[in-house]
C-alpha atoms as a PDB file:
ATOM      1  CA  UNK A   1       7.341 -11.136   7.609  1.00  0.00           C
ATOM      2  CA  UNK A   2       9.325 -10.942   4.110  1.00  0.00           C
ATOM      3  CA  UNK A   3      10.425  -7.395   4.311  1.00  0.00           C
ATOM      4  CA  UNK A   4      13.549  -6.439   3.282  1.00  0.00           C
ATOM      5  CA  UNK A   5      15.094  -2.302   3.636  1.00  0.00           C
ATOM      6  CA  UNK A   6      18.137  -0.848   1.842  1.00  0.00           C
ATOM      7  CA  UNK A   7      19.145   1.794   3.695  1.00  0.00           C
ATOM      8  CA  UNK A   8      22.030   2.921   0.898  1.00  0.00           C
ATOM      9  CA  UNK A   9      18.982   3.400  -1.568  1.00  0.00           C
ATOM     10  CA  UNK A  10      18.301   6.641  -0.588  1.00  0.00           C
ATOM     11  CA  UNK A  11      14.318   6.023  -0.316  1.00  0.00           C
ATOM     12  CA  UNK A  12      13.254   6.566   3.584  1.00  0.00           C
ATOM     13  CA  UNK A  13      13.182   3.374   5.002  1.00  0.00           C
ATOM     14  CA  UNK A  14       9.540   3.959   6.612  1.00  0.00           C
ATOM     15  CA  UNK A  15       8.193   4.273   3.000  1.00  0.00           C
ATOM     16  CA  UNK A  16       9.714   1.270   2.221  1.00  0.00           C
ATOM     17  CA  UNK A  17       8.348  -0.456   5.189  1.00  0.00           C
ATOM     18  CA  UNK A  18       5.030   1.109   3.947  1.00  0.00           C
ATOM     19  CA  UNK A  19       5.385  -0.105   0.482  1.00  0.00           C
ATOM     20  CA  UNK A  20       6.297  -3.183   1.156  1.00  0.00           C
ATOM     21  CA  UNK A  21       3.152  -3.783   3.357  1.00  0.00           C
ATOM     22  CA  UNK A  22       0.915  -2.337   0.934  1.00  0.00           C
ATOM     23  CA  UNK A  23       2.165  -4.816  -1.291  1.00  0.00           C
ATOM     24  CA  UNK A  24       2.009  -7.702   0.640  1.00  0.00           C
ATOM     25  CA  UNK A  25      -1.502  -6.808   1.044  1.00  0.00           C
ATOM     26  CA  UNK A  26      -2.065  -6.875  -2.512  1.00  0.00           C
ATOM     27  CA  UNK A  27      -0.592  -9.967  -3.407  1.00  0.00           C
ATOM     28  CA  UNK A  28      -2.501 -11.587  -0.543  1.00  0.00           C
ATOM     29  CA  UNK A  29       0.562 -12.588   1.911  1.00  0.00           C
ATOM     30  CA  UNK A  30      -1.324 -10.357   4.616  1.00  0.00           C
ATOM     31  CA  UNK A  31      -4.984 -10.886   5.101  1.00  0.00           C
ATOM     32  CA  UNK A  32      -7.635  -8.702   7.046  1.00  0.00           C
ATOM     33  CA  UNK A  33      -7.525  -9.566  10.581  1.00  0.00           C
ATOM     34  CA  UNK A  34      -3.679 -10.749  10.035  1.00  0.00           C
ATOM     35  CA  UNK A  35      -1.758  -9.571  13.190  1.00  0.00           C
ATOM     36  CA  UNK A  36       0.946  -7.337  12.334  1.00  0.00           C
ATOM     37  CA  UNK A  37       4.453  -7.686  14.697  1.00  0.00           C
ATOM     38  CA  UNK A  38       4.931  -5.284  17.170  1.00  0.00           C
ATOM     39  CA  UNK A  39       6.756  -2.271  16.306  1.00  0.00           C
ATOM     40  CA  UNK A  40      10.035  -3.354  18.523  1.00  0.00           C
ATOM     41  CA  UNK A  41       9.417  -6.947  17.180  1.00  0.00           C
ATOM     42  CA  UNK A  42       9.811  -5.236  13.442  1.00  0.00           C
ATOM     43  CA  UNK A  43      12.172  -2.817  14.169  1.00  0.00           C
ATOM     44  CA  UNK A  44      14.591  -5.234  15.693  1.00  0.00           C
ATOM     45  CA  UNK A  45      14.131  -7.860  12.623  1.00  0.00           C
ATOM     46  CA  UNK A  46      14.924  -5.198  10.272  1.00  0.00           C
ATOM     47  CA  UNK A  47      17.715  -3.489  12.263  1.00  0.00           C
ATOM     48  CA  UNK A  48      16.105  -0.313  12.271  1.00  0.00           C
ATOM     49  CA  UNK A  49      14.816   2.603  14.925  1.00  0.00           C
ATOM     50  CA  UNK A  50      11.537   1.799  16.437  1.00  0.00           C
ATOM     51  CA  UNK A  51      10.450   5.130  15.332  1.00  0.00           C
ATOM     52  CA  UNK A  52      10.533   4.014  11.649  1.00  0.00           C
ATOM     53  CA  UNK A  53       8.222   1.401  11.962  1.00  0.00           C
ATOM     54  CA  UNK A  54       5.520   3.480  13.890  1.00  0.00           C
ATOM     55  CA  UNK A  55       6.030   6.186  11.166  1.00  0.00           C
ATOM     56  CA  UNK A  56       4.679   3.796   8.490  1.00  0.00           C
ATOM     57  CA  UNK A  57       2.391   1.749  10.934  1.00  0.00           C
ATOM     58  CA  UNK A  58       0.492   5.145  11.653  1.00  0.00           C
ATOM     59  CA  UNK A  59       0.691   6.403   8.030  1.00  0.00           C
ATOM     60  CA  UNK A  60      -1.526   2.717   6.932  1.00  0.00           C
ATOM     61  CA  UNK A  61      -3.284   3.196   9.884  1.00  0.00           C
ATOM     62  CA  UNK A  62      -4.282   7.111   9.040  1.00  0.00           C
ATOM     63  CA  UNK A  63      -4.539   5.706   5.380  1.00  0.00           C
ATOM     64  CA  UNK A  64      -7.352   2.865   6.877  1.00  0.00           C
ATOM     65  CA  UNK A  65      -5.316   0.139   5.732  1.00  0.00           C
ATOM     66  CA  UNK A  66      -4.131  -1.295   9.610  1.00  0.00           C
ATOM     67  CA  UNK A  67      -6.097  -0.747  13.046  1.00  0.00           C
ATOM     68  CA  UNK A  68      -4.347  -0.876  16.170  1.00  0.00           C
ATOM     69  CA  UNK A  69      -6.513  -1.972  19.140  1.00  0.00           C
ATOM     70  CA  UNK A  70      -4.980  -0.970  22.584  1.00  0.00           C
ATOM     71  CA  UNK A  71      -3.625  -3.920  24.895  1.00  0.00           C
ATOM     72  CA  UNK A  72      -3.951  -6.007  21.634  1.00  0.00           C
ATOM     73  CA  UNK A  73      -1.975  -5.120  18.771  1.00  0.00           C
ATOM     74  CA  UNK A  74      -2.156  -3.448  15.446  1.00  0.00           C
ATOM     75  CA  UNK A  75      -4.217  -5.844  12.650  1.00  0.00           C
ATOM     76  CA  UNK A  76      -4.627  -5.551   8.817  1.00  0.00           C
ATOM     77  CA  UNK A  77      -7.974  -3.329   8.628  1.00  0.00           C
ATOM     78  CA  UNK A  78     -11.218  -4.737   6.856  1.00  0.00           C
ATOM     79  CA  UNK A  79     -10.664  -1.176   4.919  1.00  0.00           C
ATOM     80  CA  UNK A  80      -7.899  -2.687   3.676  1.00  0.00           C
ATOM     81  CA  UNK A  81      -9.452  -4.772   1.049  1.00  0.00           C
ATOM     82  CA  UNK A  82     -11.527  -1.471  -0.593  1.00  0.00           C
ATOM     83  CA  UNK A  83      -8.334   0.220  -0.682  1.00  0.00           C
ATOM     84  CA  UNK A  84      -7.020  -2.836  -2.590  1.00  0.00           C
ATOM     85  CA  UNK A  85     -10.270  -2.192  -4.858  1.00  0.00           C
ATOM     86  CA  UNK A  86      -9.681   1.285  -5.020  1.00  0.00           C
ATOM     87  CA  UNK A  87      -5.716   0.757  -6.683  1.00  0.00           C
ATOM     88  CA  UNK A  88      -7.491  -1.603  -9.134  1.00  0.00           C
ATOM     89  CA  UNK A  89      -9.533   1.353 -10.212  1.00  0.00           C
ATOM     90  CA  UNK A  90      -7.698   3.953 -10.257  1.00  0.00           C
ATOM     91  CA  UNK A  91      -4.945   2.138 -12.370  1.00  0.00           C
ATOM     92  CA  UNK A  92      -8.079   1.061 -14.311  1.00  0.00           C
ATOM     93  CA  UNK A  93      -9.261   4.685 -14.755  1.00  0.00           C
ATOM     94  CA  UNK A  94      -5.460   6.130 -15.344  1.00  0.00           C
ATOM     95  CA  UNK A  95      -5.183   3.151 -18.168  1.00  0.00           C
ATOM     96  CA  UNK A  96      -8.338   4.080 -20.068  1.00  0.00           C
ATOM     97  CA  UNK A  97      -8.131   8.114 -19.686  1.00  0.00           C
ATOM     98  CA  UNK A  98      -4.582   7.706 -20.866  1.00  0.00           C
ATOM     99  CA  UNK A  99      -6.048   5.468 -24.404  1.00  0.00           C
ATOM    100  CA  UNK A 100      -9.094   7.996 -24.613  1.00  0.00           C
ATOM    101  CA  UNK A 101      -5.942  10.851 -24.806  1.00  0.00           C
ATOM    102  CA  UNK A 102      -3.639   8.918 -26.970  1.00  0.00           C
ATOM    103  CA  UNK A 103      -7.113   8.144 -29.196  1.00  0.00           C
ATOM    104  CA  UNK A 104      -8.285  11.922 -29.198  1.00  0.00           C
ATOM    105  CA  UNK A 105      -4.568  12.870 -30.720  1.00  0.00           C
ATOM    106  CA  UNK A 106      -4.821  10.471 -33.658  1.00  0.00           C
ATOM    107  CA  UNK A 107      -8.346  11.806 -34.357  1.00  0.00           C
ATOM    108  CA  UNK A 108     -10.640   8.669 -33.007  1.00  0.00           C
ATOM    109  CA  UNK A 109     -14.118   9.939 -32.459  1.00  0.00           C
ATOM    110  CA  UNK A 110     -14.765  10.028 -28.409  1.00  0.00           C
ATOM    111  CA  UNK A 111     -18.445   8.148 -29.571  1.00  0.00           C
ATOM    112  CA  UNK A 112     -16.444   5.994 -31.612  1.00  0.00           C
ATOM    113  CA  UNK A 113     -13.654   5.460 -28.972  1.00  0.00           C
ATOM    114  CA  UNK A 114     -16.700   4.425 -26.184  1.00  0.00           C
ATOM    115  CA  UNK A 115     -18.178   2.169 -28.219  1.00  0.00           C
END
């Protein structure tokens, strides 16, 4: 797994674990269903505390993006992939509220902004 922590950044390395699985989510690297390493397995690659890695492996899990079965391991969720929709959106709806705004100032209709 292509995951890579500074720990003189200053960021908490579990949220850059996090991130950085989000992300490889995103860009496709990690697929629904993918099997995720164990947390020892991840914690020793990264030459961090064990407790690190569960930190951010329950955080995705509490956010639906990774399922851990018991006896089995912990997975990329199907939920995953509508969270990926989801970030599309929202940047989506940020983008457009944010031109509606910058429109509004200048003195654009809203009608003639929608259209």
């Amino acid at each position: 797994m292509n995951i890579v922590v500074d720990k003189k950044c200053g960021i908490p390395l579990y949220i850059q674990v996090k991130k950085q699985i989000m992300d490889l989510i995103k860009e496709g690297t990690l697929k629904v269903g993918s099997k995720m390493p164990t947390e020892r397995e991840l914690s020793q690659e990264l030459n961090v505390s064990r407790n690190t890695i569960s930190t951010a492996y329950n955080q995705l899990e509490s956010s639906g993006v990774l399922r851990s079965i018991q006896g089995k391991g912990t997975f990329v969720a199907e939920e995953a992939i509508s969270w990926k929709d989801q970030e599309v959106k929202n940047k989506i709806v940020k983008f457009v509220d944010l031109a509606l705004e910058e429109a509004l100032e200048i003195g654009v209709e809203a009608e003639d902004f929608l259209e």
